[in-house]
N, C-alpha and C. Protein backbone atom coordinates (compact mmCIF):
# COMPACT_ATOMS: atom_id res chain seq x y z
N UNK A 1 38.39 -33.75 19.70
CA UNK A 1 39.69 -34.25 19.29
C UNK A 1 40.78 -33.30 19.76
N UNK A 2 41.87 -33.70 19.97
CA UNK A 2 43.12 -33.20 20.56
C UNK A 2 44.09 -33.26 19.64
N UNK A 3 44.86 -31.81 19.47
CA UNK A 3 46.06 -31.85 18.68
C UNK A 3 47.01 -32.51 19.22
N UNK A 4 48.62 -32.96 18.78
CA UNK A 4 49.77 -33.91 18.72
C UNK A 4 49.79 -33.22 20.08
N UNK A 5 50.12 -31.52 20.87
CA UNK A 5 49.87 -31.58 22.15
C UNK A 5 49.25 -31.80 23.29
N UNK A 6 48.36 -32.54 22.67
CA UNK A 6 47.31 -32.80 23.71
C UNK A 6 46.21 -32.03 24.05
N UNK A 7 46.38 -30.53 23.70
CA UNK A 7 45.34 -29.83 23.71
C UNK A 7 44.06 -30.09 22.31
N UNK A 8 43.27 -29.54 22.75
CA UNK A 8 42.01 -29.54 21.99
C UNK A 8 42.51 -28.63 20.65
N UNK A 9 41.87 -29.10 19.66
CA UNK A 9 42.31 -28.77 18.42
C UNK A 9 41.38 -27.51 17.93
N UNK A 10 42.22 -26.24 17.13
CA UNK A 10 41.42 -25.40 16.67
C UNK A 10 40.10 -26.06 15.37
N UNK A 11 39.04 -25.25 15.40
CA UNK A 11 37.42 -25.57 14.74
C UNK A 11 37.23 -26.35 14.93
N UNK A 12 37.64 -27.01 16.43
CA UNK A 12 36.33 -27.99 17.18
C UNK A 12 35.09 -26.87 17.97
N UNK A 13 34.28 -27.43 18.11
CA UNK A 13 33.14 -27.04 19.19
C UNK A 13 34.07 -26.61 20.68
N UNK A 14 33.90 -25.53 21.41
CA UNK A 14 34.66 -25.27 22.45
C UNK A 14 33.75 -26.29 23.42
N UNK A 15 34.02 -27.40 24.01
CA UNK A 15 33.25 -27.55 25.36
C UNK A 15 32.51 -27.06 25.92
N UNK A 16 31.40 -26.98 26.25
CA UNK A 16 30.63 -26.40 27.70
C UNK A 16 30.65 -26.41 28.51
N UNK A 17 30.98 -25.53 29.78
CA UNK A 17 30.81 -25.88 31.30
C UNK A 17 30.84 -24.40 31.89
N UNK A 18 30.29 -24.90 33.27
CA UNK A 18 30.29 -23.92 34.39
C UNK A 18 31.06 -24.16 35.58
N UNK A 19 31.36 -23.68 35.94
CA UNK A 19 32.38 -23.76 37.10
C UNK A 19 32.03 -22.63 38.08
N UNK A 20 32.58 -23.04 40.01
CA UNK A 20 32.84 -21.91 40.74
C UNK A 20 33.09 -20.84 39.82
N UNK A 21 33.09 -19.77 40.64
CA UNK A 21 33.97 -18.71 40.74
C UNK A 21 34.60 -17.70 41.63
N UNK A 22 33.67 -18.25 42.43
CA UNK A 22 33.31 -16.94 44.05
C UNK A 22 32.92 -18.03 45.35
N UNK A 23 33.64 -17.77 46.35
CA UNK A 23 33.44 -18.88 47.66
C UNK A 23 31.68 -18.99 47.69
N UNK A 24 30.62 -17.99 47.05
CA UNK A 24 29.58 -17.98 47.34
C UNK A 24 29.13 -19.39 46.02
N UNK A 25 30.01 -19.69 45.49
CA UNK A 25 29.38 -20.71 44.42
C UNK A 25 29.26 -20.34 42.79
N UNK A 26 28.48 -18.38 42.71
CA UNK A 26 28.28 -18.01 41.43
C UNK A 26 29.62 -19.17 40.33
N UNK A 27 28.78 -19.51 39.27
CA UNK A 27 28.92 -20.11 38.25
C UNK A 27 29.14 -19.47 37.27
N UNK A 28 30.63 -19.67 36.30
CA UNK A 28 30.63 -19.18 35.41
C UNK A 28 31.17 -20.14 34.63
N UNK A 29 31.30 -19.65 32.50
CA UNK A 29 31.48 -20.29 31.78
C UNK A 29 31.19 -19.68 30.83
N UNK A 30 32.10 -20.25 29.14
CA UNK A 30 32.67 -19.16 28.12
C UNK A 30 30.84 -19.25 27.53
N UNK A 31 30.01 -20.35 27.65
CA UNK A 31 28.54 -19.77 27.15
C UNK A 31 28.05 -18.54 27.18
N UNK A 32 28.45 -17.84 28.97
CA UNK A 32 27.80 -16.79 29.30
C UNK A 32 28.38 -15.50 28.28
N UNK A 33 29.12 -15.46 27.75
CA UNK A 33 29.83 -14.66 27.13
C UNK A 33 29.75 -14.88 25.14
N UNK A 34 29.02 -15.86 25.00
CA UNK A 34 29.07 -15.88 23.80
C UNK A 34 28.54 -14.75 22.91
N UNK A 35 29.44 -14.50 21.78
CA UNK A 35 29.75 -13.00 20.84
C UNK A 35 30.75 -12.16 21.33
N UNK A 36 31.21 -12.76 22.57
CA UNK A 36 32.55 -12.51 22.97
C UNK A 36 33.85 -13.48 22.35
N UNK A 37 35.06 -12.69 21.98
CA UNK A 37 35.89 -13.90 22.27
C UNK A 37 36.29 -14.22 23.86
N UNK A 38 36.67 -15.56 24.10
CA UNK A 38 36.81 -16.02 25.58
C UNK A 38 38.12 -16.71 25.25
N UNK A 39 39.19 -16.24 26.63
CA UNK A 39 40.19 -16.82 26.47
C UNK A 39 40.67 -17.68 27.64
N UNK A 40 40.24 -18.99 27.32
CA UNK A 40 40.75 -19.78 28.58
C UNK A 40 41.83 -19.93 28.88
N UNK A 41 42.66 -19.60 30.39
CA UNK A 41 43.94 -19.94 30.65
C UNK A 41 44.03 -20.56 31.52
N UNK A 42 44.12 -22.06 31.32
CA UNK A 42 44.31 -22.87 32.70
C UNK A 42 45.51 -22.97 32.66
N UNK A 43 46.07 -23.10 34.13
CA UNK A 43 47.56 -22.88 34.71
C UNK A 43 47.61 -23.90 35.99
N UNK A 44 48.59 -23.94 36.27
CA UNK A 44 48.70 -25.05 37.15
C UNK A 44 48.28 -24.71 38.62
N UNK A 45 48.35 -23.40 39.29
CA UNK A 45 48.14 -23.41 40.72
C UNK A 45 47.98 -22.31 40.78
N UNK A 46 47.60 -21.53 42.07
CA UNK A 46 47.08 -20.33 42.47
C UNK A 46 48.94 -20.72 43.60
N UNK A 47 49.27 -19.44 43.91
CA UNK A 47 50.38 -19.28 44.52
C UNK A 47 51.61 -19.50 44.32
N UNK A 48 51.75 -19.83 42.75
CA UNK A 48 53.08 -20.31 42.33
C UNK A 48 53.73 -18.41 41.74
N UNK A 49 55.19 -18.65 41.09
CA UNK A 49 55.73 -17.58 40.86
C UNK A 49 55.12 -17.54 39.92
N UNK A 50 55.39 -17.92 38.65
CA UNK A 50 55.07 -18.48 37.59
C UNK A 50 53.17 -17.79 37.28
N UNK A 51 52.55 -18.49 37.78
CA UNK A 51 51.15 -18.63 37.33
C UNK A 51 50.64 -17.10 38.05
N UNK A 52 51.10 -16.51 39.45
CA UNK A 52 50.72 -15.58 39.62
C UNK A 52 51.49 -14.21 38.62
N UNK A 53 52.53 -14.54 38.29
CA UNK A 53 52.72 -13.33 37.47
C UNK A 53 52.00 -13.61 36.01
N UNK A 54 51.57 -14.47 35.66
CA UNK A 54 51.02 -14.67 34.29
C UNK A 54 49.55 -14.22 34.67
N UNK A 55 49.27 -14.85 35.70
CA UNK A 55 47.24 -13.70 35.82
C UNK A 55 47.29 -12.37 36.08
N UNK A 56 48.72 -12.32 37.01
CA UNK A 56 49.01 -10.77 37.09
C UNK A 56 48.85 -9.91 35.33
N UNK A 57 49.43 -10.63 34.68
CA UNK A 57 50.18 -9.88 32.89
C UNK A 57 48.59 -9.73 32.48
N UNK A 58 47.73 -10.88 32.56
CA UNK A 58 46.36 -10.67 31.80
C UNK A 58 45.75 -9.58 32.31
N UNK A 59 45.78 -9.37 33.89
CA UNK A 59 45.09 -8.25 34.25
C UNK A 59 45.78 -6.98 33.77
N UNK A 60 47.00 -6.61 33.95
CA UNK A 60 47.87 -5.70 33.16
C UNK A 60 47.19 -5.40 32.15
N UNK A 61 46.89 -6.38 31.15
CA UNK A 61 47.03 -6.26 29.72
C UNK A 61 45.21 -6.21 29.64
N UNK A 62 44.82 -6.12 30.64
CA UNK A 62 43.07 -6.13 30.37
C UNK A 62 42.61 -5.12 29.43
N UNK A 63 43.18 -3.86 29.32
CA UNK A 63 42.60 -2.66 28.35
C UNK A 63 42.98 -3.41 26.84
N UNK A 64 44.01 -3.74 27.12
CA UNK A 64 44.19 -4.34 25.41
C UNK A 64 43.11 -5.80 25.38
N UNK A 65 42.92 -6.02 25.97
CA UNK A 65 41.99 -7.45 25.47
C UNK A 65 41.29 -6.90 25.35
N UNK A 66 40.52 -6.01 26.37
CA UNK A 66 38.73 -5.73 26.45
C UNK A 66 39.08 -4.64 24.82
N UNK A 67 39.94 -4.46 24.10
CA UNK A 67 39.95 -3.64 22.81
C UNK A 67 39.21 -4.47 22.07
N UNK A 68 39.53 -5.83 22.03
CA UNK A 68 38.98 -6.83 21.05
C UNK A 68 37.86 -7.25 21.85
N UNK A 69 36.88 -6.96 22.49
CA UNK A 69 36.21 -7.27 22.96
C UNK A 69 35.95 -8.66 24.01
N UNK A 70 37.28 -9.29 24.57
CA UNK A 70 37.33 -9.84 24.78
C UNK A 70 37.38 -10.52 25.98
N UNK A 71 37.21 -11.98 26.87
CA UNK A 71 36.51 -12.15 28.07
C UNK A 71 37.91 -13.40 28.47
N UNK A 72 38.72 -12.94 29.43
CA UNK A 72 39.57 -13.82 30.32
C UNK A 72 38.97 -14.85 31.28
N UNK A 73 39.13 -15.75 31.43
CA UNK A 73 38.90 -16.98 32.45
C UNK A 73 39.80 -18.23 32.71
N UNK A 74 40.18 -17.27 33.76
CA UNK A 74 41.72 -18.27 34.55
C UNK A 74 41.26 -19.77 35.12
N UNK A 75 41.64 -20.81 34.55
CA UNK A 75 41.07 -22.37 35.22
C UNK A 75 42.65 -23.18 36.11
N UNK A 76 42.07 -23.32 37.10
CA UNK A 76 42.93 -24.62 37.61
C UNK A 76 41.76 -25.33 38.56
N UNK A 77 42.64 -26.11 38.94
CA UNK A 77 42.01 -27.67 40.34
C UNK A 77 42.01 -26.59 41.41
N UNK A 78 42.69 -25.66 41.55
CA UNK A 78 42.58 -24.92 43.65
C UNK A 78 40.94 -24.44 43.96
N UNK A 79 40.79 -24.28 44.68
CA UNK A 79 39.23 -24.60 45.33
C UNK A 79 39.05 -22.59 45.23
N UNK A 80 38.25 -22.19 44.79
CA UNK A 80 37.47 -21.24 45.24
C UNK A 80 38.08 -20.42 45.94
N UNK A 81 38.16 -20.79 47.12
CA UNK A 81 38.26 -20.00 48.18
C UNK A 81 40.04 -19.52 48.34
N UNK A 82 40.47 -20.36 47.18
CA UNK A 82 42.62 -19.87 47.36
C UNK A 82 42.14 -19.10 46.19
N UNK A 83 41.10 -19.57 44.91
CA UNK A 83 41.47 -18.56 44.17
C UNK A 83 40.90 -16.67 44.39
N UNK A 84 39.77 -16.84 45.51
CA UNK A 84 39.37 -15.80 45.62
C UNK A 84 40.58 -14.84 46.51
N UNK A 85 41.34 -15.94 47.72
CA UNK A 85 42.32 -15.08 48.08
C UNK A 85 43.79 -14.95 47.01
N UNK A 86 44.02 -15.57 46.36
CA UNK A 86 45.17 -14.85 45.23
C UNK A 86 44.42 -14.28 44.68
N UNK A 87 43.25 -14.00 43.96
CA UNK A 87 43.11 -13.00 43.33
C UNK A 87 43.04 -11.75 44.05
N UNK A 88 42.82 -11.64 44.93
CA UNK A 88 42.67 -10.69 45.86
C UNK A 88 44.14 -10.34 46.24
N UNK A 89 45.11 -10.92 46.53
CA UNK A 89 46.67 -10.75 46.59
C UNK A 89 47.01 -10.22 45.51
N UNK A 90 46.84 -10.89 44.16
CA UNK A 90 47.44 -9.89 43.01
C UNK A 90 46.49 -9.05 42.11
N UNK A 91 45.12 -8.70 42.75
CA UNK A 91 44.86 -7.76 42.18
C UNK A 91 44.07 -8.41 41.19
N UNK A 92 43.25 -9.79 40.70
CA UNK A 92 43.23 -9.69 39.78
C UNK A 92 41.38 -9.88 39.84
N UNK A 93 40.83 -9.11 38.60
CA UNK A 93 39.57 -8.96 38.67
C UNK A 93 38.90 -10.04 37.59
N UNK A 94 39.23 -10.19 36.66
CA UNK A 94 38.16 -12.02 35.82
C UNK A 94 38.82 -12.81 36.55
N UNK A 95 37.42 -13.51 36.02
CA UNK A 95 37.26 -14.50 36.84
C UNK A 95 38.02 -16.25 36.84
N UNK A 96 38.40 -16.56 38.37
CA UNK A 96 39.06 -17.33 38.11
C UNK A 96 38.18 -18.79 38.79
N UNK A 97 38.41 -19.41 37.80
CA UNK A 97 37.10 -21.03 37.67
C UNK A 97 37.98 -21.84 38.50
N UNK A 98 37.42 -22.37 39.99
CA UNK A 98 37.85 -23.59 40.44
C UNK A 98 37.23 -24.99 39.60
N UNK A 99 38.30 -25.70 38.88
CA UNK A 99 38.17 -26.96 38.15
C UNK A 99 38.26 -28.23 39.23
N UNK A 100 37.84 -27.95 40.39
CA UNK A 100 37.68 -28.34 41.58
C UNK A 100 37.14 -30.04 41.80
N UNK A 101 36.27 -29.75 41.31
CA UNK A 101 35.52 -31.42 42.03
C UNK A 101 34.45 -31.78 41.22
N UNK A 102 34.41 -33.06 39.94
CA UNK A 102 35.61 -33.54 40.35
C UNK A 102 37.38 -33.21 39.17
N UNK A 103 38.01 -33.33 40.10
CA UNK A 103 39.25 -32.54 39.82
C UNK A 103 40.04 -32.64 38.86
N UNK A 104 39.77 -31.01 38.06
CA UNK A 104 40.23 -31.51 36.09
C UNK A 104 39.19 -31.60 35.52
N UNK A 105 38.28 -31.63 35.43
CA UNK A 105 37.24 -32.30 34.62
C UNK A 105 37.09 -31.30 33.55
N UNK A 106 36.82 -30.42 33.68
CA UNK A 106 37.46 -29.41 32.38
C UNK A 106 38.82 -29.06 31.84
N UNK A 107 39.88 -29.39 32.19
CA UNK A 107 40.77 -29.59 32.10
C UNK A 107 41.19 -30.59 31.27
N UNK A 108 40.37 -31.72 31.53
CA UNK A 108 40.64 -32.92 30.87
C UNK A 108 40.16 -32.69 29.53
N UNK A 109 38.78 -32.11 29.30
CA UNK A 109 37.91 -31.81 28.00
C UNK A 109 38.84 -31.25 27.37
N UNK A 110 39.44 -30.05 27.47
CA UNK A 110 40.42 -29.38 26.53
C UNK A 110 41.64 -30.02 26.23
N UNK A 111 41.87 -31.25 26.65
CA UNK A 111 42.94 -31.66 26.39
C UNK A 111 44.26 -30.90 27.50
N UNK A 112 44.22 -29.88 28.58
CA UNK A 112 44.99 -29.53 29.67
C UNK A 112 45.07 -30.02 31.00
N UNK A 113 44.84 -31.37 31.12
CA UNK A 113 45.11 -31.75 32.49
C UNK A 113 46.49 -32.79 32.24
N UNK A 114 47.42 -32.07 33.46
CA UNK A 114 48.73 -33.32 33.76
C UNK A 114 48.15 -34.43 34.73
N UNK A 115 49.10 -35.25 34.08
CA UNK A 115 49.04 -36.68 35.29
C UNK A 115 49.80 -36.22 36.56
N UNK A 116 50.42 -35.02 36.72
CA UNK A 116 50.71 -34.46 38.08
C UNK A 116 49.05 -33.94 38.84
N UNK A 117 47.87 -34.41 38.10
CA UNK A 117 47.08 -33.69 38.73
C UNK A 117 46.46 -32.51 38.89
N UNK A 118 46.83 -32.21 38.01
CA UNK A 118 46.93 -30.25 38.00
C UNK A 118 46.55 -29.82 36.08
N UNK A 119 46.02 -28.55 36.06
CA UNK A 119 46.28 -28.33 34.97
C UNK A 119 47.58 -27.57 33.93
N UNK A 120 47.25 -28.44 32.85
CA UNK A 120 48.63 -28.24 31.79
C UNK A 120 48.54 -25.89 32.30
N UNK A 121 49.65 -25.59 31.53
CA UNK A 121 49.57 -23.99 31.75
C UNK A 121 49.35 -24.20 30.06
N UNK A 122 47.91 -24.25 29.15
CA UNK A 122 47.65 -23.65 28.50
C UNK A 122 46.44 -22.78 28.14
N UNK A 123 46.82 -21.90 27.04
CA UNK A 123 45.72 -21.11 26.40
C UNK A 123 45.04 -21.44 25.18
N UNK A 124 43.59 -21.08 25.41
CA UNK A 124 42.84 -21.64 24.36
C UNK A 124 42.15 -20.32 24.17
N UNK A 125 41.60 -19.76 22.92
CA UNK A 125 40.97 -18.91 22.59
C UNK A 125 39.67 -19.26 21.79
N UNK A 126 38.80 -19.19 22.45
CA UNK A 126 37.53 -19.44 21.68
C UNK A 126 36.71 -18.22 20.57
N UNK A 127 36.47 -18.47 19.59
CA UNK A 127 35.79 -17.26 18.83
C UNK A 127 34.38 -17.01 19.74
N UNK A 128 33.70 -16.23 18.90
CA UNK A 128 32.53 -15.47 18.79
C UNK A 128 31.21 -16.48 19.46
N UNK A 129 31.23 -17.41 18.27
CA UNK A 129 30.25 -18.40 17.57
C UNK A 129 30.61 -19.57 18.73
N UNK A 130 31.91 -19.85 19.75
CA UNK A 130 32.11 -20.85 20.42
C UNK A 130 32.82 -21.70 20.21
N UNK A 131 33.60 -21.64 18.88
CA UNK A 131 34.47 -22.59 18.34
C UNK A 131 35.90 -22.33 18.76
N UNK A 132 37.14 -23.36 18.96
CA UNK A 132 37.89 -22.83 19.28
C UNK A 132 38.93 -22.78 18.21
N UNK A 133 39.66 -21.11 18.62
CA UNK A 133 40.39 -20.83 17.57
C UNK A 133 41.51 -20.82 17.43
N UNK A 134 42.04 -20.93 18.59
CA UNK A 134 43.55 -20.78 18.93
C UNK A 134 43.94 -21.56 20.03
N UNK A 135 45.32 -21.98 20.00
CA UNK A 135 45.86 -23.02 21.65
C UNK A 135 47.00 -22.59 21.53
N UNK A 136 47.72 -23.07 22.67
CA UNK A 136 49.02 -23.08 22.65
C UNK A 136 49.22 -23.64 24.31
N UNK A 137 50.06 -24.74 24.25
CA UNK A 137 50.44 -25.17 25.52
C UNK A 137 51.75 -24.59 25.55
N UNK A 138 52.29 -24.63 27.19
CA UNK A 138 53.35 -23.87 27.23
C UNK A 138 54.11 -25.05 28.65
N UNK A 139 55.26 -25.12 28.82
CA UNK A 139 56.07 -25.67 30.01
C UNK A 139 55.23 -24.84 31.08
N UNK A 140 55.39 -25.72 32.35
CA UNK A 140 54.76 -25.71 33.47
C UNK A 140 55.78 -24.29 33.77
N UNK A 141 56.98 -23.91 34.06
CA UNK A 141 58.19 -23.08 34.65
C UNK A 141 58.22 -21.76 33.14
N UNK A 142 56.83 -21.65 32.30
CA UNK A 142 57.58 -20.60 31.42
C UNK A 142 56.15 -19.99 31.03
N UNK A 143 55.89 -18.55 31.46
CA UNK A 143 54.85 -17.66 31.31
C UNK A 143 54.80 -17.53 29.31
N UNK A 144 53.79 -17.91 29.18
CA UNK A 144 53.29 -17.58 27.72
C UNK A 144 53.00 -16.15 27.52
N UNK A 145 53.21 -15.14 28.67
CA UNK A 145 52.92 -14.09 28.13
C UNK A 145 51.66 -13.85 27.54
N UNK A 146 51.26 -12.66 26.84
CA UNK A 146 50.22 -12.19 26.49
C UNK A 146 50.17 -11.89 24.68
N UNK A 147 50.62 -11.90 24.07
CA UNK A 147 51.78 -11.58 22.76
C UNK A 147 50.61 -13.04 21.93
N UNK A 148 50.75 -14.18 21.99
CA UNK A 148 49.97 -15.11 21.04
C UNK A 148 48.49 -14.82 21.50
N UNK A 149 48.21 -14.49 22.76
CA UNK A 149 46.57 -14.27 22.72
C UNK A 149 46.64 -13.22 21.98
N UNK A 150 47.12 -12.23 21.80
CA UNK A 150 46.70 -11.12 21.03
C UNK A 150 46.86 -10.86 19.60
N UNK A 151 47.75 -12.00 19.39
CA UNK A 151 47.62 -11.95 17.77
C UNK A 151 46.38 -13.29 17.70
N UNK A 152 46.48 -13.88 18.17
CA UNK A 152 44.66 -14.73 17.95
C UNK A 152 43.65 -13.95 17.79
N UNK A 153 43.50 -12.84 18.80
CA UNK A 153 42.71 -12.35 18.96
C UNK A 153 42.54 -10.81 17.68
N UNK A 154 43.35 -10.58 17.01
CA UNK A 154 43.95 -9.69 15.72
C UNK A 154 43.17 -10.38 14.79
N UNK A 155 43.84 -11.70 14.78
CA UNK A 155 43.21 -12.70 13.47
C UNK A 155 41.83 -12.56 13.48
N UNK A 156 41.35 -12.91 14.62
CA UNK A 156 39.95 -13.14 14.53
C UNK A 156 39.41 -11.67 14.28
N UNK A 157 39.62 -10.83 14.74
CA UNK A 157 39.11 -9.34 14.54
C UNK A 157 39.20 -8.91 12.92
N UNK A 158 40.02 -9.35 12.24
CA UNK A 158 40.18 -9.21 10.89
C UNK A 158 39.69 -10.56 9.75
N UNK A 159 39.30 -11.54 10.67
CA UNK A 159 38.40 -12.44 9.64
C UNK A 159 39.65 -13.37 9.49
N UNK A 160 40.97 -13.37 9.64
CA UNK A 160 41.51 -14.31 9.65
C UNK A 160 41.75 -15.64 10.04
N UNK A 161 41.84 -16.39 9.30
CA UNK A 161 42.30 -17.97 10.17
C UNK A 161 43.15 -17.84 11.24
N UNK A 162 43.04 -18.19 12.41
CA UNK A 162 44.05 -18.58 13.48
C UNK A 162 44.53 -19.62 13.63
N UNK A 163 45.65 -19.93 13.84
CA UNK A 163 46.53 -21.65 13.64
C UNK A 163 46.46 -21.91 15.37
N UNK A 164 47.04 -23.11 15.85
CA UNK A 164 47.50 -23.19 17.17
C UNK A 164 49.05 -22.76 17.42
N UNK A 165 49.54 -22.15 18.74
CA UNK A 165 50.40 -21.82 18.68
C UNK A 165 51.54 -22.71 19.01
């Protein structure tokens, strides 16, 4: 089920899937990480201003996530092989999931795919256990910053309820 934004609603079951990650194919997905929190950020494109300074901020901000023990995974539709070269342009080391083919399909599950084709720019935070605990969609033209993943990620470290943002 999907909240009034369209995204997937907190204490549902997080979805399952695997996706690219590497032009060689390796597969990843928030399973592999479970007892981690996992924070999905699908964004609309690899090469925009926008979306590259926002994977840029997560990698920035990687010492403070990995505090909470926690596991980044950047999703859009661009194929593999743009995301291996932007990540490689800005530096950025988690991993980023081509939602590739066919196109959205995880995207769509969370409730983040536009009818432009592309995915919505939101964040979802999954707990421990796989459930998800936190969302927040954001305008296509406006970086969500790092600031609501980390108080999700507070809540959950202290046993608290997390709302959507």
């Amino acid at each position: 089920m999907t909240d009034p934004n369209g995204l997937i609603r907190p204490g549902r079951p997080a979805p399952g899937f695997t996706l690219p990650a590497t032009p060689d194919g390796r597969q990843v997905g928030p399973e592999q990480f479970r007892g981690h929190p996992v924070v999905l950020a699908f964004y609309p494109a690899d090469w925009t201003p926008v979306c590259g300074d926002q994977m840029a901020l997560y990698q920035a901000a990687m010492p403070e996530l990995e505090r909470y023990d926690a596991v980044v995974l950047g999703i859009s539709v661009d194929s593999r092989w743009s995301h291996q070269a932007f990540a490689d342009s800005r530096g950025i080391r988690f991993p980023l999931l081509a939602d590739f083919e066919p196109k959205g399909e995880v995207a769509r599950r969370y409730g983040a795919y536009t009818p432009q084709g592309q995915a919505a720019r939101a964040l979802v935070v999954v707990d421990r256990q796989g459930t998800v605990a936190w969302t927040q969609l954001s305008p296509a033209d406006v970086n969500p910053g790092v600031d609501g993943i980390l108080d999700a990620l507070d809540r959950l470290a202290a046993g608290r309820q997390v709302v959507a943002g």
